[in-house]
Protein backbone atom coordinates (compact mmCIF):
# COMPACT_ATOMS: atom_id res chain seq x y z
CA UNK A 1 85.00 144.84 39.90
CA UNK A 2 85.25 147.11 37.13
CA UNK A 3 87.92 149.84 36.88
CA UNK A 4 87.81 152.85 34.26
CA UNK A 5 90.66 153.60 32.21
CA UNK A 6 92.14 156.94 32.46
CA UNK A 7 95.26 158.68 31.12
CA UNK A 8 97.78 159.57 33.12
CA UNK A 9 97.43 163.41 32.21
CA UNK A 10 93.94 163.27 33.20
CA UNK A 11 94.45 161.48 36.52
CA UNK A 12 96.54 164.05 37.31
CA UNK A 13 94.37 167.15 36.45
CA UNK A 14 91.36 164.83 38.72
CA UNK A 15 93.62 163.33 41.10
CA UNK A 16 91.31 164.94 44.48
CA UNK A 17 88.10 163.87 42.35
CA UNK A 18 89.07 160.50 41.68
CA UNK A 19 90.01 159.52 45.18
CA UNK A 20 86.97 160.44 46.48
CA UNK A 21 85.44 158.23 43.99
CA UNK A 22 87.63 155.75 45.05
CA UNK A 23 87.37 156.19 48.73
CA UNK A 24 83.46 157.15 48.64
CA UNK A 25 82.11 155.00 46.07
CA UNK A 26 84.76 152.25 45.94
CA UNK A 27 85.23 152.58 42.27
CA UNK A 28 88.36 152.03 40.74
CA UNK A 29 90.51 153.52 37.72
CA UNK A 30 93.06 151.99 35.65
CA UNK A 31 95.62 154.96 34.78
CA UNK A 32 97.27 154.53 31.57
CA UNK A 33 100.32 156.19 29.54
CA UNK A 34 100.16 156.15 26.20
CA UNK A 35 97.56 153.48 26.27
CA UNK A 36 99.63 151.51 28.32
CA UNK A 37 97.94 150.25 31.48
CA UNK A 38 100.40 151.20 34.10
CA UNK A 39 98.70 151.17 37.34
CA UNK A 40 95.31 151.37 39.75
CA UNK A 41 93.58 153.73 41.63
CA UNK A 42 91.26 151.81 43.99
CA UNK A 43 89.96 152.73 47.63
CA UNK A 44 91.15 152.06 50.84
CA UNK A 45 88.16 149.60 51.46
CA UNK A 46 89.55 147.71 48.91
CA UNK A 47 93.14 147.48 49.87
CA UNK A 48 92.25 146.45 53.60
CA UNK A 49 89.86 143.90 52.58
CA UNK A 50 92.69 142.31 49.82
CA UNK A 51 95.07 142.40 52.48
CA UNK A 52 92.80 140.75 54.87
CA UNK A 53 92.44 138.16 52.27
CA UNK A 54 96.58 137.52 51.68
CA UNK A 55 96.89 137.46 56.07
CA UNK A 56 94.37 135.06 56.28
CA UNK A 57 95.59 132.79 53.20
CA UNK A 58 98.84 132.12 53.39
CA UNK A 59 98.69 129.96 49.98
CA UNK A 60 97.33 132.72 48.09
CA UNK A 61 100.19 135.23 49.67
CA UNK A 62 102.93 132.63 48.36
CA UNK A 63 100.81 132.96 45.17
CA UNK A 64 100.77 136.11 44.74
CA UNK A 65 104.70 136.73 45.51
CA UNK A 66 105.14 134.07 42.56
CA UNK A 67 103.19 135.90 39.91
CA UNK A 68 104.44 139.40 40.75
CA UNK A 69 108.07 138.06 40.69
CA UNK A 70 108.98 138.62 36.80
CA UNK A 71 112.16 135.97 36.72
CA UNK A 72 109.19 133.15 38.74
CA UNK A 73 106.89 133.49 36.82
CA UNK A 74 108.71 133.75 33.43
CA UNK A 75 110.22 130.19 34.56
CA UNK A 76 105.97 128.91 35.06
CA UNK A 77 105.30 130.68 31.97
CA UNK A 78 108.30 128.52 30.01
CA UNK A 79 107.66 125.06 31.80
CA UNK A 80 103.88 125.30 30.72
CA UNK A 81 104.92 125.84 27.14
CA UNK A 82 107.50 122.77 27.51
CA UNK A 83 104.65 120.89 29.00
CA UNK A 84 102.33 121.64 26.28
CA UNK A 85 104.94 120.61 23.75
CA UNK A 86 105.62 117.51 24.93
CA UNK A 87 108.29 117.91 27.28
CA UNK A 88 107.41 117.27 30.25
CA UNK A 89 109.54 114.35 32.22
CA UNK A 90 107.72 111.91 33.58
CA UNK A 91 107.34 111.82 37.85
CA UNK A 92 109.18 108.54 37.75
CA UNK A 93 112.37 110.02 35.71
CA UNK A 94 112.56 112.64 38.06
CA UNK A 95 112.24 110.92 41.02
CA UNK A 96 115.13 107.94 39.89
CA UNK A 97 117.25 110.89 39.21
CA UNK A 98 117.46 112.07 43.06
């Protein structure tokens, strides 16, 4: 789905507006400072039916804890690179090791 970017100034002179759009017509708005995505604005429609999703999925709530952890997923972020570089230990290695 498609969200609108907005300034944070102007989200705030159209907050009532913009939840109704949210709520009404389930649209959603990206609110930015300074260019700077720094949050969303979606409906309530929205929210229950993503948290519906994360109940029902247990995976993709362990999933989502891991990316929205900073320190996690900095670690994934640095053990792709290693892996791309050639670092990667092979299963065997590791597996000796314990």
């Amino acid at each position: 789905m498609q969200s609108t970017t907005i300034q944070a100034l102007q989200a705030r002179q159209n907050f009532g507006e913009l939840l109704e759009l949210a709520y009404y017509h389930n649209q959603q708005f990206t609110i930015a400072r300074k260019n700077k995505p720094m949050a969303r604005l979606v409906g309530e429609t929205f929210m229950a039916t993503l948290d519906g999703l994360i109940e029902s999925d247990p995976g993709l709530a362990d999933t989502l804890a891991i990316l929205l952890h900073p320190d996690l997923k900095a670690e994934i972020e640095q053990s792709r690179q290693e892996y791309q570089d050639g670092q990667a230990v092979p299963l065997e290695t590791v597996l000796q090791e314990l």
